[in-house]
N, C-alpha and C. Protein backbone atom coordinates (compact mmCIF):
# COMPACT_ATOMS: atom_id res chain seq x y z
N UNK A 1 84.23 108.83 17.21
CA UNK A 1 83.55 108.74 15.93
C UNK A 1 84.56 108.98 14.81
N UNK A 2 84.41 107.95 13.91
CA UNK A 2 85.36 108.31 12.49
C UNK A 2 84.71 108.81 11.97
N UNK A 3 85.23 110.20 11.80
CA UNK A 3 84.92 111.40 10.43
C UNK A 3 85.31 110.72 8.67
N UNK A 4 86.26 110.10 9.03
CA UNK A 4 86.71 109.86 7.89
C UNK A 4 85.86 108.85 6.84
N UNK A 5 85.74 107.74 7.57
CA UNK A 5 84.66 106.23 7.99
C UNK A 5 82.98 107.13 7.08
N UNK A 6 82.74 107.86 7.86
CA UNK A 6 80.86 108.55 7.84
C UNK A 6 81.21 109.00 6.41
N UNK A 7 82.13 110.01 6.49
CA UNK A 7 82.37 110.63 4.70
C UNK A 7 82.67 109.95 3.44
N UNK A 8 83.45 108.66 3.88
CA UNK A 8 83.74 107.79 2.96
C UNK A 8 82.06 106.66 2.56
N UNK A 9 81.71 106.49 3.88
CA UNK A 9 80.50 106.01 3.41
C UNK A 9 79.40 107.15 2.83
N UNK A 10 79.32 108.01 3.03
CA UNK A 10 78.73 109.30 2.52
C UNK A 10 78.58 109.40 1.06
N UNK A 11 80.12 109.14 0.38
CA UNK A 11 80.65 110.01 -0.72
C UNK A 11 80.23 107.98 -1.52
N UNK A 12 80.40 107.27 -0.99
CA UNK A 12 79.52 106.16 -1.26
C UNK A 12 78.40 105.70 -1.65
N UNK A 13 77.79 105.99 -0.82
CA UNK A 13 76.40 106.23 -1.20
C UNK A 13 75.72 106.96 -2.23
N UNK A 14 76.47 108.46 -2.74
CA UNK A 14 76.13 109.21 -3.57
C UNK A 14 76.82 108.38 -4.80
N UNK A 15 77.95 107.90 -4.87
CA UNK A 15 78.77 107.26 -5.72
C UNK A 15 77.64 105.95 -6.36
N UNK A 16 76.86 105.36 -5.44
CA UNK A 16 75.85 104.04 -5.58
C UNK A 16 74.76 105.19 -6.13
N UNK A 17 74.27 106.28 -5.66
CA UNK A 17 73.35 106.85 -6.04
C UNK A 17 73.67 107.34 -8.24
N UNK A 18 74.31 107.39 -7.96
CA UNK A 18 74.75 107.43 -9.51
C UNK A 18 74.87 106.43 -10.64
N UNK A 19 75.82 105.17 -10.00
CA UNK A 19 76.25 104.27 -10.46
C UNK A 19 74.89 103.27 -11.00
N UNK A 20 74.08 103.06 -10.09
CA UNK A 20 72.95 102.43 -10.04
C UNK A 20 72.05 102.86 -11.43
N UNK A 21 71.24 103.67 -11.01
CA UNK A 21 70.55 104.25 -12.23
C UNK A 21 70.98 104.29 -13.74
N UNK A 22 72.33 104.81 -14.06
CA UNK A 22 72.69 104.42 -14.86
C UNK A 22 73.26 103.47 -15.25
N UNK A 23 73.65 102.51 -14.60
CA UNK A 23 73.12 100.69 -15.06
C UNK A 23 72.01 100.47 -15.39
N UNK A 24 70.55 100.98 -14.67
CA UNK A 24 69.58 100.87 -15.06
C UNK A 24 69.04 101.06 -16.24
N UNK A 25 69.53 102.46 -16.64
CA UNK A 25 69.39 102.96 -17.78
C UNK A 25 69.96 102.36 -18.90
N UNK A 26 71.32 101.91 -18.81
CA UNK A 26 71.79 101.11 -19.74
C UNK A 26 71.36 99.40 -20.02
N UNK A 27 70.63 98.84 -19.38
CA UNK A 27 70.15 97.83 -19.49
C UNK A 27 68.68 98.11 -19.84
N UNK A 28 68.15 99.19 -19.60
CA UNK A 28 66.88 99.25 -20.19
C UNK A 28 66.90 99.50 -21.74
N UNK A 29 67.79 100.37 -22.15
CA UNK A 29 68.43 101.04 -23.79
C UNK A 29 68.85 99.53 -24.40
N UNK A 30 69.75 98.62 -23.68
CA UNK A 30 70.03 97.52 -24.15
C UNK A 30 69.20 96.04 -24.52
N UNK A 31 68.19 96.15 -23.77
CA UNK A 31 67.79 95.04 -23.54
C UNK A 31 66.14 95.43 -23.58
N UNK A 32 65.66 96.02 -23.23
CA UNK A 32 64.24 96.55 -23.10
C UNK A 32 63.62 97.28 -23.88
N UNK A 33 64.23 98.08 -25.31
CA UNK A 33 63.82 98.85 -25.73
C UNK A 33 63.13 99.93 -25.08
N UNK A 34 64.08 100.98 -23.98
CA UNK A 34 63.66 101.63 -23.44
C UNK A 34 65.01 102.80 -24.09
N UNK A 35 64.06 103.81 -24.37
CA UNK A 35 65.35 105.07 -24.41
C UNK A 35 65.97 106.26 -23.02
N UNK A 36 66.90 106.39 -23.34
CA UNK A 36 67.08 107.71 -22.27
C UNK A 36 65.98 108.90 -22.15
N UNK A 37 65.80 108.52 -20.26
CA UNK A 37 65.27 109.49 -19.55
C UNK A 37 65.22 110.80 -20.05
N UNK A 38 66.26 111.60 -20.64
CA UNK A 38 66.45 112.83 -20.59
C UNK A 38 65.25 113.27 -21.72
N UNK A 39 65.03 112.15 -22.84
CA UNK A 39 64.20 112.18 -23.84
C UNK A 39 63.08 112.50 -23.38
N UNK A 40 62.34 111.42 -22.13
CA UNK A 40 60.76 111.41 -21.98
C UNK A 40 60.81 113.18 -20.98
N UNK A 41 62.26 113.72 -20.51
CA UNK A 41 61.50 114.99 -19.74
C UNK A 41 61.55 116.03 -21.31
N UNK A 42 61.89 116.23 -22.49
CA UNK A 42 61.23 116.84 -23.31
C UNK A 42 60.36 116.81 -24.03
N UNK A 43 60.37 115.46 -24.81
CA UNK A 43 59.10 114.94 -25.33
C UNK A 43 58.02 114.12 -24.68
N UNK A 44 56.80 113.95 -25.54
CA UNK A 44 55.97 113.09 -24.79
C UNK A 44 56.02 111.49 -26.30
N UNK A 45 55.21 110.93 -25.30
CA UNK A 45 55.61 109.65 -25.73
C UNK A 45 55.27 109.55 -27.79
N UNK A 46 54.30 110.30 -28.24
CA UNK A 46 53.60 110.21 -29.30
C UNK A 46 54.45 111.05 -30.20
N UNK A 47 55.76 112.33 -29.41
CA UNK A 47 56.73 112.36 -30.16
C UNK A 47 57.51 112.02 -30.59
N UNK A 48 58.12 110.78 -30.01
CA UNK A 48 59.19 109.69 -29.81
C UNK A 48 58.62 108.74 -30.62
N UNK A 49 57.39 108.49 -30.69
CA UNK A 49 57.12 107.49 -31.42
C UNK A 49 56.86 107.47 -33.01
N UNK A 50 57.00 109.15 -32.87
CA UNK A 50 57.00 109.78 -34.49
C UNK A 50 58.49 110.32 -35.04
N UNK A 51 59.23 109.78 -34.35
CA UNK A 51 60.92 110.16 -34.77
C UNK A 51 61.54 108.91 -35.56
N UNK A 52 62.41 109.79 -36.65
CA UNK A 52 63.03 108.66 -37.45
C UNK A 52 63.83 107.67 -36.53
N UNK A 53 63.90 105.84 -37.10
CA UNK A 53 64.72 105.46 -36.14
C UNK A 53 66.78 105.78 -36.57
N UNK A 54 66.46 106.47 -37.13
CA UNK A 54 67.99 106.55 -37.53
C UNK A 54 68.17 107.50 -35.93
N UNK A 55 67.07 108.81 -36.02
CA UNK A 55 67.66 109.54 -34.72
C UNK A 55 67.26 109.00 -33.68
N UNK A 56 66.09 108.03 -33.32
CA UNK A 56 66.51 107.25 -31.75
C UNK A 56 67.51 106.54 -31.99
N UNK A 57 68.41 105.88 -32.63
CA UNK A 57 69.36 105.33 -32.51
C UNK A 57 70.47 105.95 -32.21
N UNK A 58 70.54 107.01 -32.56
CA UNK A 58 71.52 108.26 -32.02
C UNK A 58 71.62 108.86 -31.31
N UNK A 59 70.17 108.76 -30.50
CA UNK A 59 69.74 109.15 -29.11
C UNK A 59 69.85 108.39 -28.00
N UNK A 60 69.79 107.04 -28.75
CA UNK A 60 69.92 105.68 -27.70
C UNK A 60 71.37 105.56 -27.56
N UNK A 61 72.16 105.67 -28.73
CA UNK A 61 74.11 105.30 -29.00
C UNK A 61 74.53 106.85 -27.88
N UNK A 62 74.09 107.98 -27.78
CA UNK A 62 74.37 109.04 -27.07
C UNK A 62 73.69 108.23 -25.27
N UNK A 63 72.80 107.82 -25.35
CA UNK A 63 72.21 107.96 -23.87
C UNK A 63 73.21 106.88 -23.62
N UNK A 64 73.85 105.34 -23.95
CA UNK A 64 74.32 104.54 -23.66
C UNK A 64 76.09 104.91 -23.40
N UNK A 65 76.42 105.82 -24.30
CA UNK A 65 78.07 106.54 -24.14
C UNK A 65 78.28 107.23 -22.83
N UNK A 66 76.89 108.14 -22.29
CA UNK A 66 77.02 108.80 -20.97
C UNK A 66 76.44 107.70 -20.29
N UNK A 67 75.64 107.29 -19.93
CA UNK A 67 75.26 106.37 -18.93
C UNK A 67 76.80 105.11 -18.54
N UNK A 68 77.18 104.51 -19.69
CA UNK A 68 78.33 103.41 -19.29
C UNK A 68 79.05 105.04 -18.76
N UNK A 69 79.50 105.49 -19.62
CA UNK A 69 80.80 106.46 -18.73
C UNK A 69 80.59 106.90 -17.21
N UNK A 70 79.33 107.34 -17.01
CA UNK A 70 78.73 107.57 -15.61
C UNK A 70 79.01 106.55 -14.13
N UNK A 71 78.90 105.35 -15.47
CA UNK A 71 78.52 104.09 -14.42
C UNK A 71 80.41 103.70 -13.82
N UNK A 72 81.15 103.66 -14.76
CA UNK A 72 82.02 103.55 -14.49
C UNK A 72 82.96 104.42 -13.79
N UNK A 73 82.53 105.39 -14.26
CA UNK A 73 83.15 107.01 -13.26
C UNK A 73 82.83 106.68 -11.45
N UNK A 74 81.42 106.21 -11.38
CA UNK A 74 81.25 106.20 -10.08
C UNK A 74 82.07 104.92 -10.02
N UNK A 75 82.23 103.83 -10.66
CA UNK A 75 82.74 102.29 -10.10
C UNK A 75 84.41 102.63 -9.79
N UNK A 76 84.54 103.09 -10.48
CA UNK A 76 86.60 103.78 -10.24
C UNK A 76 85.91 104.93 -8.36
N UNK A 77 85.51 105.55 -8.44
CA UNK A 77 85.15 106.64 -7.45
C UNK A 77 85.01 105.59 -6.26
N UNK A 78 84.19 104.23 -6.54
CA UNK A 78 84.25 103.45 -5.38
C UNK A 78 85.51 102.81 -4.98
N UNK A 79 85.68 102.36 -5.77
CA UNK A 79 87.14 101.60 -5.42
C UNK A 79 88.18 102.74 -4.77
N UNK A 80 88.44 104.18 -5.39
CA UNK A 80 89.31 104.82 -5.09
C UNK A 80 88.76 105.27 -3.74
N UNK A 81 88.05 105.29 -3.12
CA UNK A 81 87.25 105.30 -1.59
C UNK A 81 87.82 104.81 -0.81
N UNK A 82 87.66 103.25 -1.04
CA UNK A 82 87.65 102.17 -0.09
C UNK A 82 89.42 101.81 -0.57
N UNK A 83 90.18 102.04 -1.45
CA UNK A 83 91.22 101.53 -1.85
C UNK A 83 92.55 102.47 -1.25
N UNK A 84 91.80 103.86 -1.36
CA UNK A 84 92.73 105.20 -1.66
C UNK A 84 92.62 106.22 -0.20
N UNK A 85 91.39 106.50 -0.17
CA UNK A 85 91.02 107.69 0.92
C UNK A 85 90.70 107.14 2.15
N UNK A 86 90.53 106.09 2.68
CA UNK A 86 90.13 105.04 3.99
C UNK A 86 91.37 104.95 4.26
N UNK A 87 92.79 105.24 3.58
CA UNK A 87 93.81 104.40 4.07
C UNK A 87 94.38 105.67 4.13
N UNK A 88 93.99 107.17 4.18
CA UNK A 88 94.86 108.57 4.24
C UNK A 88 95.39 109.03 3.42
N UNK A 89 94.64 108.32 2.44
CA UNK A 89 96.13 108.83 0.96
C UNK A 89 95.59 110.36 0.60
N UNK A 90 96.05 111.84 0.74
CA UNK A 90 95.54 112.78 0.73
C UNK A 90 95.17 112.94 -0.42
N UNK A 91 96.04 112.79 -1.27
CA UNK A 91 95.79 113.12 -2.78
C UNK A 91 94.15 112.58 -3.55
N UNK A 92 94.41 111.55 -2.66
CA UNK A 92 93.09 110.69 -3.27
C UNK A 92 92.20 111.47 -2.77
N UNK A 93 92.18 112.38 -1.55
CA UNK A 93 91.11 113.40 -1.76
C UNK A 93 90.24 114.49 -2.28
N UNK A 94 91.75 114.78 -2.79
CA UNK A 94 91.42 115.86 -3.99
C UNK A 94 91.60 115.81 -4.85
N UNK A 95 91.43 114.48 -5.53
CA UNK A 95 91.52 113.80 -7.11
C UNK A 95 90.22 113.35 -7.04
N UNK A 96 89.26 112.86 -5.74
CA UNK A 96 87.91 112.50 -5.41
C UNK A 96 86.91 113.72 -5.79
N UNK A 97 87.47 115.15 -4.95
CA UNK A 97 87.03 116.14 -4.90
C UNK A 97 86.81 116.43 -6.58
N UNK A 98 87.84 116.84 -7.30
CA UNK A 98 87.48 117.10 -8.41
C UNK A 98 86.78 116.41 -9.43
N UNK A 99 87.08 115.46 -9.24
CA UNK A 99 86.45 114.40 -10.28
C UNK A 99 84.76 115.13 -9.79
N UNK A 100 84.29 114.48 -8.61
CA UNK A 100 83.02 114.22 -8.48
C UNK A 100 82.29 116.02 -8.68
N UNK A 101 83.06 116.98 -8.73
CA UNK A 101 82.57 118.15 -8.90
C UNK A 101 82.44 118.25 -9.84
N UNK A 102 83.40 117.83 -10.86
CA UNK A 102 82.93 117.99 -12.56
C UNK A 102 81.78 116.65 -13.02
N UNK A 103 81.75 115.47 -12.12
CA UNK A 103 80.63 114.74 -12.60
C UNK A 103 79.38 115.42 -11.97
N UNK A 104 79.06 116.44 -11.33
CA UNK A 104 77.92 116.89 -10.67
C UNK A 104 77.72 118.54 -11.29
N UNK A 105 78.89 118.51 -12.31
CA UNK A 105 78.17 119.96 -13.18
C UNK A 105 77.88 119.59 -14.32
N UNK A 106 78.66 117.98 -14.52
CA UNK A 106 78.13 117.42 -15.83
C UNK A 106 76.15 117.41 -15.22
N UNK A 107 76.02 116.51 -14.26
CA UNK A 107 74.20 116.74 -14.52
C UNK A 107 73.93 117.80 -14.24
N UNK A 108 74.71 118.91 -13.71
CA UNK A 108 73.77 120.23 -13.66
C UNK A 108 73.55 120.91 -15.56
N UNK A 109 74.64 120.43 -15.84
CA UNK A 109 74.62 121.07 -17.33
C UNK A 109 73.40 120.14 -18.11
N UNK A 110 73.67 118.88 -17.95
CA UNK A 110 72.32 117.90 -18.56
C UNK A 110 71.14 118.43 -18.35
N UNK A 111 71.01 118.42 -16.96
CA UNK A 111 69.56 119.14 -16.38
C UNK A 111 69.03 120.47 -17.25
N UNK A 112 70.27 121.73 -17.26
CA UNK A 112 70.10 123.00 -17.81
C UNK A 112 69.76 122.99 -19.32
N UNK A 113 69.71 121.37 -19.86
CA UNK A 113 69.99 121.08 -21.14
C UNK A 113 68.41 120.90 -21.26
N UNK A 114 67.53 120.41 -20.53
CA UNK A 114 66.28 120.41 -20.71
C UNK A 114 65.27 121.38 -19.60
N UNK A 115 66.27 121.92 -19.95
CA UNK A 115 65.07 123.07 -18.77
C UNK A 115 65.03 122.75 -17.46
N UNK A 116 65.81 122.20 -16.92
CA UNK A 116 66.02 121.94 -15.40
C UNK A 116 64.90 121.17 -15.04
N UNK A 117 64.46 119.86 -15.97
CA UNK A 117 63.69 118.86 -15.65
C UNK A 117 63.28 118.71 -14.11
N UNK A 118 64.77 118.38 -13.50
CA UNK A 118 64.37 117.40 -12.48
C UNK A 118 65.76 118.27 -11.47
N UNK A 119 65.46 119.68 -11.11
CA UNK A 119 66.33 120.31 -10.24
C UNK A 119 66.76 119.83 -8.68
N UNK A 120 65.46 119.04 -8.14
CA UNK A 120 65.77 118.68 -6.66
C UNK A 120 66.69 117.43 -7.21
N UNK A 121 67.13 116.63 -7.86
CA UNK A 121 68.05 115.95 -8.26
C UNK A 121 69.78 116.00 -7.96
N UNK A 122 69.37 117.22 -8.80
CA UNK A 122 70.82 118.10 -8.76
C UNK A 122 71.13 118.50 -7.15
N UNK A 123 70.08 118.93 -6.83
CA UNK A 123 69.81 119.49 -5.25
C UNK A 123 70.33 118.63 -4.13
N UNK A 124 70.02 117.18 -4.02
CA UNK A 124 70.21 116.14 -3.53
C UNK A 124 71.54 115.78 -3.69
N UNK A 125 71.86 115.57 -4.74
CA UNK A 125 73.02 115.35 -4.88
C UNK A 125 74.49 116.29 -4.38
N UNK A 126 74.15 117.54 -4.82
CA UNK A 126 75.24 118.22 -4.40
C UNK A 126 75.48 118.58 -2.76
N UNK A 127 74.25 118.39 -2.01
CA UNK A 127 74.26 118.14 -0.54
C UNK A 127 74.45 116.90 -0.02
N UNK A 128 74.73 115.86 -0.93
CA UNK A 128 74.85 114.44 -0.44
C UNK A 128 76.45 114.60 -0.07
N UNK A 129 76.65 115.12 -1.58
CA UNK A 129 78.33 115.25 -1.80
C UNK A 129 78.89 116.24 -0.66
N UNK A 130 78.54 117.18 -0.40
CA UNK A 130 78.82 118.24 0.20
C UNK A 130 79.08 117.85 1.82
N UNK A 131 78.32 117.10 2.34
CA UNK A 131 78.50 115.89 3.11
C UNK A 131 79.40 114.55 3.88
N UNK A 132 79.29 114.38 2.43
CA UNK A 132 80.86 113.80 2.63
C UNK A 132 82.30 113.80 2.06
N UNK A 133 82.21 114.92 1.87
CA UNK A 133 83.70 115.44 1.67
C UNK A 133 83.85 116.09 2.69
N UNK A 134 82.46 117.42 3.63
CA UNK A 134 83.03 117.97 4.68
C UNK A 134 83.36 116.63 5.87
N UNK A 135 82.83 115.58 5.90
CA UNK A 135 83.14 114.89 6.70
C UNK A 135 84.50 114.02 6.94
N UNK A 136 84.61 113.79 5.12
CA UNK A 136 86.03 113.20 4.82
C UNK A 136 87.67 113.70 5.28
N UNK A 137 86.82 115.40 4.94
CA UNK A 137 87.98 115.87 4.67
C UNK A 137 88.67 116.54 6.36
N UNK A 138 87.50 116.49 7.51
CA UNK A 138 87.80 116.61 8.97
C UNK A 138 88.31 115.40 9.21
N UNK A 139 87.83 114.32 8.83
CA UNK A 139 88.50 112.81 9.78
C UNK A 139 89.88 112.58 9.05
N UNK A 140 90.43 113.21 7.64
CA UNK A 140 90.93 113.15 7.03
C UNK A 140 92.14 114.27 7.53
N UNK A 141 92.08 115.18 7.47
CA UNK A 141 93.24 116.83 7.87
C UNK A 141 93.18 116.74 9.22
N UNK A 142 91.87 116.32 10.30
CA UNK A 142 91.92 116.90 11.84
C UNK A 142 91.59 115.27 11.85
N UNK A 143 92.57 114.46 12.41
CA UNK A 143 92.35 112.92 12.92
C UNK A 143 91.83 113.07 14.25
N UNK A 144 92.14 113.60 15.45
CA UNK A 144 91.62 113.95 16.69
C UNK A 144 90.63 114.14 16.65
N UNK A 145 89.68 114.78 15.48
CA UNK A 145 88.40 115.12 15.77
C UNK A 145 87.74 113.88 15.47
């Protein structure tokens, strides 16, 4: 069994688990007149609909700056996977490692930003991750195993 192979698809999947949504999000802000999520877990809809549009636009120009950055954070994270850490490059492990730990306190801090909306989120995620890095990082340091 490749350890390395399971973690890389692991740390993948969480990487798609990210990447995705916020495409979503940014095509809904773009194209749909839909605003950022983070909005509807504080307000309800009849508050949003009573806000100047100068500040949804500032809310929408903010939700669209993190969402593209998100989206692209995970799209570099994929490539450096399949480009970088599949082929042993160590470093690329712990340039993986850090990155994705500071993108996973960035949503813990988002989350803490509205009252911990949506905690099993955070929850999911950091055991997705947790996952495949321990898996990466055995097929990766212990090849025999």
């Amino acid at each position: 069994m490749d350890f390395l192979k399971i973690g890389s698809i692991v740390l993948s999947i969480w990487s798609s688990l990210n990447f995705f949504p916020s495409l979503y999000v940014v095509i809904g802000i773009l194209f749909l007149g839909a605003h950022p999520p983070g909005l509807y877990a504080v307000l309800v809809a009849e508050d949003i609909q009573s806000m100047s549009p100068d500040i949804l636009a500032t809310v929408d120009s903010i939700g669209l700056f993190a969402n593209l950055s998100v989206a692209a954070l995970n799209a570099l994270i994929l490539i450096v996977i399949w480009k970088g850490l599949i082929n042993r490059v160590v470093w690329v492990y712990w340039a993986l490692l850090i990155a994705s730990i500071f993108a996973l306190l960035a949503g813990i801090a988002a989350d803490y930003a509205v009252n911990f909306a949506f905690p099993e989120v955070n929850l999911v995620s950091a055991l997705i991750l947790a996952i495949g890095f321990i898996f990466s990082g055995i097929g990766l340091f212990k090849p025999g195993k």
